[in-house]
Protein backbone atom coordinates (compact mmCIF):
# COMPACT_ATOMS: atom_id res chain seq x y z
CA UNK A 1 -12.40 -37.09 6.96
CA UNK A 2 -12.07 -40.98 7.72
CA UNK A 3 -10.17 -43.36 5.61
CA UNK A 4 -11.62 -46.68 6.37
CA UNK A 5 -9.94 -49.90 5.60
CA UNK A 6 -11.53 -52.59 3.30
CA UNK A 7 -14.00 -55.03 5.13
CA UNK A 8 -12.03 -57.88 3.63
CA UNK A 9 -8.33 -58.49 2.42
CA UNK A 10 -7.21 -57.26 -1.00
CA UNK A 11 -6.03 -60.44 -2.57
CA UNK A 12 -5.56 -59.03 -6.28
CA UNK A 13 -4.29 -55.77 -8.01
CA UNK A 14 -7.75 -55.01 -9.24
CA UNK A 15 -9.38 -55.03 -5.96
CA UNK A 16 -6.16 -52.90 -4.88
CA UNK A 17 -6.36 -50.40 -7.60
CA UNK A 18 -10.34 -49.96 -7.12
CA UNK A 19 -9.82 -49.72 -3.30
CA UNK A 20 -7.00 -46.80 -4.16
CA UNK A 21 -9.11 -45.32 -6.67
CA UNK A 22 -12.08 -44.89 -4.22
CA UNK A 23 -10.24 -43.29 -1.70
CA UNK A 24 -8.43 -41.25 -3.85
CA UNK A 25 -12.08 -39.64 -5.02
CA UNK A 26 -13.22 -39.81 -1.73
CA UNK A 27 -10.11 -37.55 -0.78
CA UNK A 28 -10.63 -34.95 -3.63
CA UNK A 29 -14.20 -34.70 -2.88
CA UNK A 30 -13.77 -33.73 0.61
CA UNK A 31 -11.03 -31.79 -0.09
CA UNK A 32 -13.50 -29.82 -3.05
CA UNK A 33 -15.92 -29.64 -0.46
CA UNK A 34 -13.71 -28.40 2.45
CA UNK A 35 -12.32 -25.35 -0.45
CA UNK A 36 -16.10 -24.66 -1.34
CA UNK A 37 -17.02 -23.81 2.07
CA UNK A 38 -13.92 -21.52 2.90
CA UNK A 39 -14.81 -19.76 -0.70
CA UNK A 40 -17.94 -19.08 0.45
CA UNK A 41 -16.47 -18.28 4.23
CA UNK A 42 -13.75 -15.14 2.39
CA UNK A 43 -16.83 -14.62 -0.42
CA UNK A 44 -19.00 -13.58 2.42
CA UNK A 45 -16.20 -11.97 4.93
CA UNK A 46 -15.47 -9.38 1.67
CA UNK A 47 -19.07 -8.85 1.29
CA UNK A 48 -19.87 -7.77 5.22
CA UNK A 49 -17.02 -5.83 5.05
CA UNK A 50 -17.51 -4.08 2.20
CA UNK A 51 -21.16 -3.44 3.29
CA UNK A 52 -19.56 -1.81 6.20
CA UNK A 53 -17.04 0.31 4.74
CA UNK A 54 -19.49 2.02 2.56
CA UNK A 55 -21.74 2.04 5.35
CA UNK A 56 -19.41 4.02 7.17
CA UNK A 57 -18.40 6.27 4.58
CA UNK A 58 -21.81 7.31 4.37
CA UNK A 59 -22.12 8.53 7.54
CA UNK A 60 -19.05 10.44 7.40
CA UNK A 61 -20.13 12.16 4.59
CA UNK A 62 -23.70 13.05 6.22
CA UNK A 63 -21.37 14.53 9.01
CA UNK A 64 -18.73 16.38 6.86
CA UNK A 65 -21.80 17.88 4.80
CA UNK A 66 -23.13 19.08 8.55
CA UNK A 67 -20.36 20.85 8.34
CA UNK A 68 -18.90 22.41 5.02
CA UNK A 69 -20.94 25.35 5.82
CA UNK A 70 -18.75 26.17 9.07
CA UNK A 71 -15.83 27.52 7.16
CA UNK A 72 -17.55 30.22 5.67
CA UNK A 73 -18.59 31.90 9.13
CA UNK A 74 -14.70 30.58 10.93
CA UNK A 75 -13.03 32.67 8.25
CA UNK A 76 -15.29 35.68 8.47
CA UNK A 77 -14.92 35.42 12.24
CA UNK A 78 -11.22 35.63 11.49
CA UNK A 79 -11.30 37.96 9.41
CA UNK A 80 -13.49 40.50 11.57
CA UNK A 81 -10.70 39.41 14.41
CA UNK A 82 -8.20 40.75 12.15
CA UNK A 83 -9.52 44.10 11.28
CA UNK A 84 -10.17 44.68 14.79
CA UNK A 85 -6.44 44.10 15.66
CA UNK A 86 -5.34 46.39 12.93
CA UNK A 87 -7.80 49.07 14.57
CA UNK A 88 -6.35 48.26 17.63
CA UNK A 89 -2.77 48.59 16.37
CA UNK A 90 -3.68 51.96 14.55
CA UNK A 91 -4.61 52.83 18.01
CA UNK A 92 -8.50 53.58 16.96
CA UNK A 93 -10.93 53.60 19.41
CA UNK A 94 -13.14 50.88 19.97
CA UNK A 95 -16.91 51.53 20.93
CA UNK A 96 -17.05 47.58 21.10
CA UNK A 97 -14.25 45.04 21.33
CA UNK A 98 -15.16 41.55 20.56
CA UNK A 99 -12.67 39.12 18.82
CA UNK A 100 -13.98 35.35 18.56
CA UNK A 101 -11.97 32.52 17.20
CA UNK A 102 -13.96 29.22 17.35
CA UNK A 103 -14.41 25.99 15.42
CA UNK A 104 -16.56 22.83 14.95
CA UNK A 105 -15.47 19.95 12.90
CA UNK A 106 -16.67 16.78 11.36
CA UNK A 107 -16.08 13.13 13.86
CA UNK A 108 -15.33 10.96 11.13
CA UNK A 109 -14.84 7.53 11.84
CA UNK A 110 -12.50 4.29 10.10
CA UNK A 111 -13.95 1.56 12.66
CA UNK A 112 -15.14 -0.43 9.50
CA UNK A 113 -12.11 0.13 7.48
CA UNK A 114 -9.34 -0.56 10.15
CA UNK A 115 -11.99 -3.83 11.11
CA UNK A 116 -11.76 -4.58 7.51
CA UNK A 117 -7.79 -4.52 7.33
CA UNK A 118 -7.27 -6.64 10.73
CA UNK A 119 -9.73 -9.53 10.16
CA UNK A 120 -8.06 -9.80 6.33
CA UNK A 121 -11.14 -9.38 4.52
CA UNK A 122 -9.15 -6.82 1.90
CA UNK A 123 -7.40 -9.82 0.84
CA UNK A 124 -10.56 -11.60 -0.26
CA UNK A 125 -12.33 -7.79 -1.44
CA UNK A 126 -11.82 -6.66 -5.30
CA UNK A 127 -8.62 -4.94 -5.41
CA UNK A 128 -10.04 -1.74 -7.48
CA UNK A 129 -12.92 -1.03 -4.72
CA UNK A 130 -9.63 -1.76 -1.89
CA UNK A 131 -7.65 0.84 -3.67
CA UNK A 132 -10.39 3.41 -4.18
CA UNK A 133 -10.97 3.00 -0.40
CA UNK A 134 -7.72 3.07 0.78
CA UNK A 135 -6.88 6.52 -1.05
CA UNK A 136 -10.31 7.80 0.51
CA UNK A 137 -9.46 7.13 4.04
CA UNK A 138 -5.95 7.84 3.40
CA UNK A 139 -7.56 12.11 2.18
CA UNK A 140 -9.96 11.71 5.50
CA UNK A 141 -6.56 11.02 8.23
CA UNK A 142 -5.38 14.22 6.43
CA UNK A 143 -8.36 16.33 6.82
CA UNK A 144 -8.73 14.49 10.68
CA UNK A 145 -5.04 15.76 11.02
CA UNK A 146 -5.08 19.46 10.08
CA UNK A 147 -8.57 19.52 12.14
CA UNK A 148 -6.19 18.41 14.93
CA UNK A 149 -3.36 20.91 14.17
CA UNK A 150 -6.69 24.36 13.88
CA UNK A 151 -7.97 22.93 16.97
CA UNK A 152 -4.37 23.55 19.02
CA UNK A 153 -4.23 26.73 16.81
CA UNK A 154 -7.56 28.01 18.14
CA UNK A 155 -6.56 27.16 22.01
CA UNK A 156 -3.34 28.77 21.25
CA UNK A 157 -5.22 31.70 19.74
CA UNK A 158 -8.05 32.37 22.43
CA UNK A 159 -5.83 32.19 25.41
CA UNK A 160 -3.67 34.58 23.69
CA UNK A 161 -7.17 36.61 23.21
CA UNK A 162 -7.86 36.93 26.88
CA UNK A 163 -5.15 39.59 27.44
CA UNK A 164 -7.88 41.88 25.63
CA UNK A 165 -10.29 41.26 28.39
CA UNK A 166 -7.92 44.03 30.49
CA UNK A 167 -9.05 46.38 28.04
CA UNK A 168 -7.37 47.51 24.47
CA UNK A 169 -4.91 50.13 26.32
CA UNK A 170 -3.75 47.92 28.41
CA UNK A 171 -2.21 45.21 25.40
CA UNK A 172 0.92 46.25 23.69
CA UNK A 173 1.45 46.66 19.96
CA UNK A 174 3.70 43.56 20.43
CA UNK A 175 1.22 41.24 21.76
CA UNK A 176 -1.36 42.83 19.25
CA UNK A 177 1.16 41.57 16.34
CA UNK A 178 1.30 38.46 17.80
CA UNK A 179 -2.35 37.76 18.10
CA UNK A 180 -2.59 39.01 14.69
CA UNK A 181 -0.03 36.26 13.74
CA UNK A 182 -1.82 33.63 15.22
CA UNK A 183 -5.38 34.82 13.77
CA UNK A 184 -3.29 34.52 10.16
CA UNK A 185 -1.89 31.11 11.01
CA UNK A 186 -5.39 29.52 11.75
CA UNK A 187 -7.36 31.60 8.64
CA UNK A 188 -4.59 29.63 6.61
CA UNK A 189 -5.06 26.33 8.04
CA UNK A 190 -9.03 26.97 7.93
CA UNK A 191 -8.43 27.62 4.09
CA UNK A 192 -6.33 24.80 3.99
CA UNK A 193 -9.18 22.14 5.31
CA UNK A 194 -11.88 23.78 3.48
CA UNK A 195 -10.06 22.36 0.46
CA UNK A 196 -9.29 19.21 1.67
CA UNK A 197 -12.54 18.55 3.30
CA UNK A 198 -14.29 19.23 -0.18
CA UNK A 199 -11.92 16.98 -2.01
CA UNK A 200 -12.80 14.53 0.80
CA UNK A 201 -16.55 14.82 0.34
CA UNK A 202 -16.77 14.40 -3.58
CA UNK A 203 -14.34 11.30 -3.06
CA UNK A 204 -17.10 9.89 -0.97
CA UNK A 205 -19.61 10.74 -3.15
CA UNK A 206 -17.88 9.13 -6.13
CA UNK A 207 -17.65 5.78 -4.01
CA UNK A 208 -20.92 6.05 -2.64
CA UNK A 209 -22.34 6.63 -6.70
CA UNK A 210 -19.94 3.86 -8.41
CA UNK A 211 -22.03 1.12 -10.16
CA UNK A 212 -21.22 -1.80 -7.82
CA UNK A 213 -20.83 -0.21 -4.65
C-alpha cells in the first residue's frame, strides 16, 4: 500500500484533519482487505486438508476391511500349529506334519494427516473434527505397531519352525515347548489386533458417517 502526499500544501487544520482522515480509511481498508484474503487463504487451507484427511481415512478403511477376515484363518492356523506340537510332544505319530504361521496386514497410511499437521492447517480446522481425528490416527499407530511387533513374532516363529523340516524325531521336547511358546505369543498378539483393528474400523466409520464430514 502507498501513502501519497497531498498535491498541494496543507495550509489549515481542516485540510490537515481531512488529509489524516483519508489516509487513515485508506489504511483500514487495505488492511480489511489484506485480513479478508488470508481468511479466505486458512478458510480454504482447512478445507483441502480436511478433504484429504477423510479422503485418506477412507481408503484405509477399504484396506483394513480387505482384511478383518484374515484373523479368523491366522488363529485357526495357530491353533492347528498348536495341536500338532502337543501331538508331537505326546510323541504321536504323524502321518502328515505341516505347521504354518503366516500373516497379511492392512498398509494404512497418515500422508494427509501428518501433511495436515506440518503446513498448520489444524490450526485453522474446527477443533472437534481435529480431535476426533487425532484420537483416530492416534488407535491406527497402535494397530500399525502391534502389526509390527506379529510380523517379528511370525519370523521369529517360522525360522524356529524349520527345525521340523529334519523330521519330528529328530526335534527335542525342548525345542517343541519352545515353538509352542512362540505359536502362543503370536495367537495372543493376533487376538490382540483383531480387537484393535475393529475398534479402528468403526472409528473410521463414525468419522466417515458424521453429519459434516
Amino acid at each position: 500500500m502507498e501513502v501519497h502526499a497531498p498535491h498541494h500544501p496543507i495550509v489549515t487544520w481542516r485540510e490537515f484533519l481531512v488529509h489524516l482522515a483519508t489516509v487513515t480509511v485508506g489504511i483500514l481498508i487495505a488492511l480489511g482487505l489484506e485480513q479478508s484474503v488470508e481468511a479466505y487463504h486458512h478458510r480454504h487451507l482447512a478445507e483441502e486438508a480436511r478433504e484429504n484427511i477423510l479422503s485418506e481415512i477412507r481408503d484405509n478403511k477399504a484396506e483394513l476391511d480387505n482384511h478383518l477376515a484374515d484373523f479368523a484363518k491366522h488363529q485357526q492356523e495357530r491353533t492347528h500349529g498348536i495341536e500338532i506340537v502337543d501331538q508331537l510332544l505326546a510323541h504321536k505319530h504323524l502321518s502328515e506334519l505341516q505347521v504354518g504361521l503366516g500373516f497379511s496386514g492392512p498398509s494404512l497410511s497418515s500422508t494427509s494427516w501428518s501433511t495436515a499437521s506440518t503446513v498448520g492447517a489444524l490450526v485453522y480446522m474446527d477443533y472437534g473434527d481435529v480431535k476426533r481425528f487425532a484420537g483416530a490416527y492416534k488407535l491406527q499407530e497402535l494397530f500399525e505397531r502391534l502389526q509390527e511387533e506379529q510380523i517379528g513374532s511370525v519370523q521369529t516363529g517360522v525360522g524356529m519352525l524349520r527345525i521340523l523340516d529334519n523330521g519330528p524325531d529328530k526335534v527335542t521336547d525342548e525345542e517343541l515347548r519352545a515353538i509352542k511358546h512362540q505359536i502362543l505369543g503370536s495367537s495372543a498378539g493376533l487376538q490382540v489386533m483383531e480387537q484393535i483393528a475393529r475398534q479402528l474400523d468403526s472409528t473410521y466409520a463414525k468419522l466417515l458417517q458424521k453429519p459434516g464430514l
